[in-house]
Protein backbone atom coordinates (compact mmCIF):
# COMPACT_ATOMS: atom_id res chain seq x y z
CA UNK A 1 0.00 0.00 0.00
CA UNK A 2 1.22 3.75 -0.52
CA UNK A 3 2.54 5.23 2.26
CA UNK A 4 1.45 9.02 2.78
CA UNK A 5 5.12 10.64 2.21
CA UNK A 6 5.68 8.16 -1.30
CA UNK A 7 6.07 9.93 -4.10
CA UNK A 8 3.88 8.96 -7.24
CA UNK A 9 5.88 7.83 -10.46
CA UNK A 10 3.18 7.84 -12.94
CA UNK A 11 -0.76 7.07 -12.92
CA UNK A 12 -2.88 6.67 -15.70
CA UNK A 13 -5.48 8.66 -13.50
CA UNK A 14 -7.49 5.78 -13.08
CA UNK A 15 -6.37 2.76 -12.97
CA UNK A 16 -2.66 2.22 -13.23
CA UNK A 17 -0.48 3.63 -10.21
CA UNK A 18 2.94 3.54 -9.63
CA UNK A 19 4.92 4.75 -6.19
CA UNK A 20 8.57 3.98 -5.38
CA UNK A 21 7.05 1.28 -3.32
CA UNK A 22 4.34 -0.30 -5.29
CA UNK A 23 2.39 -1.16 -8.37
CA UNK A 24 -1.29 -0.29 -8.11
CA UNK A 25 -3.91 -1.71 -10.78
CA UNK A 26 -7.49 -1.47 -9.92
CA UNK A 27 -7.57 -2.18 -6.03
CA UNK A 28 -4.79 -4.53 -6.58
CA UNK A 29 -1.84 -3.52 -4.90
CA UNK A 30 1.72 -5.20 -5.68
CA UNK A 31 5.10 -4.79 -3.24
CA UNK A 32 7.65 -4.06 -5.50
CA UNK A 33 10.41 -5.83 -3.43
CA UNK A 34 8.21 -9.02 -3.91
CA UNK A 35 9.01 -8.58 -7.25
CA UNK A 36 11.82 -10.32 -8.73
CA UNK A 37 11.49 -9.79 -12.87
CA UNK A 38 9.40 -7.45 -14.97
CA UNK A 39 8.97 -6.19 -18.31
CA UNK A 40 7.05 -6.08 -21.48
CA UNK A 41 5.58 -8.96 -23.09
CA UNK A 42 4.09 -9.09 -26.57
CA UNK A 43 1.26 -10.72 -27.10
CA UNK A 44 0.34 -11.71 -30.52
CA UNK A 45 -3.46 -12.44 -31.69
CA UNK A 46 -4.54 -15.62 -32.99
CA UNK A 47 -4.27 -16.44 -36.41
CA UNK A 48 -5.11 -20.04 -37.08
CA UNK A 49 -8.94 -19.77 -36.24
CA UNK A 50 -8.77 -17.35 -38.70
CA UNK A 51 -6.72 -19.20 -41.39
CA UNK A 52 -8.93 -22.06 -41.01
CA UNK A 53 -12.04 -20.11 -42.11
CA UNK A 54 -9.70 -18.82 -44.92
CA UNK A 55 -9.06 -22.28 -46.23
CA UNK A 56 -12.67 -23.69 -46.05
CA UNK A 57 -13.62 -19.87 -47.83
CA UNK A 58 -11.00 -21.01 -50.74
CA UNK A 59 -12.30 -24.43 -50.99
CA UNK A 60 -15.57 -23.43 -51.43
CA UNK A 61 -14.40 -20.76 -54.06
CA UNK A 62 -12.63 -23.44 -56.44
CA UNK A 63 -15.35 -25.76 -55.72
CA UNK A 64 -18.04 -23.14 -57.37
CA UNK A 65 -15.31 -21.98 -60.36
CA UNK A 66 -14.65 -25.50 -60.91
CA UNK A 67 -18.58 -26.98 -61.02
CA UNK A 68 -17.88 -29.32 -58.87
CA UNK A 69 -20.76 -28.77 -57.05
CA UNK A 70 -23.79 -31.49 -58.20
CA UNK A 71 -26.85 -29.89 -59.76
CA UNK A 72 -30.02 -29.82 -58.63
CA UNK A 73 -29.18 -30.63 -54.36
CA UNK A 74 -31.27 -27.76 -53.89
CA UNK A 75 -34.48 -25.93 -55.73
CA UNK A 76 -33.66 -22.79 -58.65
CA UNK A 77 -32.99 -20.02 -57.20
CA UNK A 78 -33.44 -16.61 -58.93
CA UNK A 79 -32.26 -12.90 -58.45
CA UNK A 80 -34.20 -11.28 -60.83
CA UNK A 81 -34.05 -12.71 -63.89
CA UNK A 82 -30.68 -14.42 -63.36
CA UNK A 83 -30.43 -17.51 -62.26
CA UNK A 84 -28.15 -18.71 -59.35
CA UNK A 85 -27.12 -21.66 -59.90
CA UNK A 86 -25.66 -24.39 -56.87
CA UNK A 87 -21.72 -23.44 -58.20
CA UNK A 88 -21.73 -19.83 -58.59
CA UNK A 89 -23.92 -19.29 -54.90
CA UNK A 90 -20.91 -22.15 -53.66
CA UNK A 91 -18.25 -19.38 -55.20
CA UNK A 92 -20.15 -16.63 -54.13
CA UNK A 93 -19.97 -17.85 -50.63
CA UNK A 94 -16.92 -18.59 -50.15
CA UNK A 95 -15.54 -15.71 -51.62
CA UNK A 96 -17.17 -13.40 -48.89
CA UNK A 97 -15.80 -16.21 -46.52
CA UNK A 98 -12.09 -15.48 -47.89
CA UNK A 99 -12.36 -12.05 -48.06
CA UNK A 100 -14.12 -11.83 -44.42
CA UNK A 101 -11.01 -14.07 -43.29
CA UNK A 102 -8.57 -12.21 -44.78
CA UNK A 103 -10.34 -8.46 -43.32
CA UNK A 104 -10.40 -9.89 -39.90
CA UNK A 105 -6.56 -10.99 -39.99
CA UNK A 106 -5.71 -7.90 -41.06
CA UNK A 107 -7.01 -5.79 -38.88
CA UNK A 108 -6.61 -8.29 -35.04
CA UNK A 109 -3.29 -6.51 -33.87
CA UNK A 110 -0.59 -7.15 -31.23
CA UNK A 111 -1.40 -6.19 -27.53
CA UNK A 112 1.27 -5.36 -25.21
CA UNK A 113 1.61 -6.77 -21.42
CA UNK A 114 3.09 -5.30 -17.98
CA UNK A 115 4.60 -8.74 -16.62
CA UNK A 116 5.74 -8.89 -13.09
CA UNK A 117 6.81 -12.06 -11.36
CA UNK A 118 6.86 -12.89 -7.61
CA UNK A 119 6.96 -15.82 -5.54
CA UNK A 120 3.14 -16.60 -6.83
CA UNK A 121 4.33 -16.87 -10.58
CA UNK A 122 4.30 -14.45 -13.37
CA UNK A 123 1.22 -12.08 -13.74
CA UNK A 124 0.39 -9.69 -16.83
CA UNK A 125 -0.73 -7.11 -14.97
CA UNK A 126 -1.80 -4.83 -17.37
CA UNK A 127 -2.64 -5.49 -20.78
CA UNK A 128 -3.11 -2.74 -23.56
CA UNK A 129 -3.00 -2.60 -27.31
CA UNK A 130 -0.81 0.76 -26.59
CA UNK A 131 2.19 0.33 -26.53
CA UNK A 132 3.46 3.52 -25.51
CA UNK A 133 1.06 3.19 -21.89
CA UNK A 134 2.92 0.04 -21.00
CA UNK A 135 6.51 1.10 -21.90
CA UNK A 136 5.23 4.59 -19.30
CA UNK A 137 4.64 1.81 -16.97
CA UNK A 138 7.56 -0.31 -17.12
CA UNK A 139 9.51 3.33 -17.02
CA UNK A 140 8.20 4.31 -13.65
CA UNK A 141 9.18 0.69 -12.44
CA UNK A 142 12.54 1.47 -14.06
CA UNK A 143 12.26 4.14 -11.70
CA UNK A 144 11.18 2.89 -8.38
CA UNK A 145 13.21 -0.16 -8.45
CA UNK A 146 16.37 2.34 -8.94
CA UNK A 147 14.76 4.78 -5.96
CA UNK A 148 15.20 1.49 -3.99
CA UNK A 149 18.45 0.58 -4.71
CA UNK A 150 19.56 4.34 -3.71
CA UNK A 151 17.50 3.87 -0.88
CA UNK A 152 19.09 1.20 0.83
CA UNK A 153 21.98 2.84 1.64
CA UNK A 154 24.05 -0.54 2.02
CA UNK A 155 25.86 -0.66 -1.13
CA UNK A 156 23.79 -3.72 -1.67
CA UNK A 157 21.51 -3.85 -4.88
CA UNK A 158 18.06 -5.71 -4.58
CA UNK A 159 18.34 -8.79 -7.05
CA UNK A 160 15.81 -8.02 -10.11
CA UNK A 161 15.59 -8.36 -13.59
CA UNK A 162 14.10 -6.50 -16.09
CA UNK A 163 13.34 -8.18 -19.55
CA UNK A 164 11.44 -7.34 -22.87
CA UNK A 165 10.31 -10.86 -24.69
């Protein structure tokens, strides 16, 4: 908890708070000489689901262009006056399959991770998909972790590490 005379390295305002003492997210409160590692972690999204749909989109696609599709598994369909047959509505859908695949990949991005470890295991703390908050963060830990070693007064440094995976 923050004592009444620590100075505050950085908040976010809200929920992120950082003393020379402690890491604050939400009501969650972290000792920073529990702490033996931090740093960034990147976390990348999940392609496969994604690539999956892709494949079953492309399969579908050469299955229409191809006419590989048997005629008459379902009843005539008409837009108007053209008629859709079973391979060009197999084409059709799988193209907006591909193309929905291929939007979504696109656009899913990388999110970025506070990770602290203590004697309960490694925590992501905070997660963002800025990555300029969480390198703010890990600076004001950069910064209380050095506050303690000039603290201590024993010539002693606290063993830490810092890492970026």
């Amino acid at each position: 908890m923050k004592r009444e005379d620590e100075k505050v390295l950085y908040t976010d305002g809200s929920e992120v708070t950082v003393t020379e003492s402690a890491l604050q997210v939400k009501k969650k409160w972290y000792d920073l000489r529990a702490v033996s590692k931090y740093g960034l972690i990147i976390l990348q999204p999940s392609r496969l689901p994604w690539l999956v749909i892709l494949a079953v989109g492309i399969a579908l696609l050469v299955l229409g262009i191809t006419k590989q599709v048997p005629a008459g598994w379902m009843e005539e369909t008409y837009w108007g006056d053209v008629r859709l047959t079973e391979n060009l509505l197999t084409a059709l859908s799988g193209s907006v399959i591909a193309l929905t695949s291929i939007g979504i990949m696109l656009t899913v991005t990388e999110r970025y991770a506070v990770s602290i470890t203590t004697e309960e295991g490694e925590q992501r703390v905070v997660v963002s998909r800025r990555k300029e908050y969480i390198a703010c963060i890990i600076r004001a830990l950069n910064n209380a972790f050095f506050a303690q070693i000039k603290s201590t007064g024993d010539g002693k440094p606290r063993p830490y590490s810092v890492s970026s995976r």
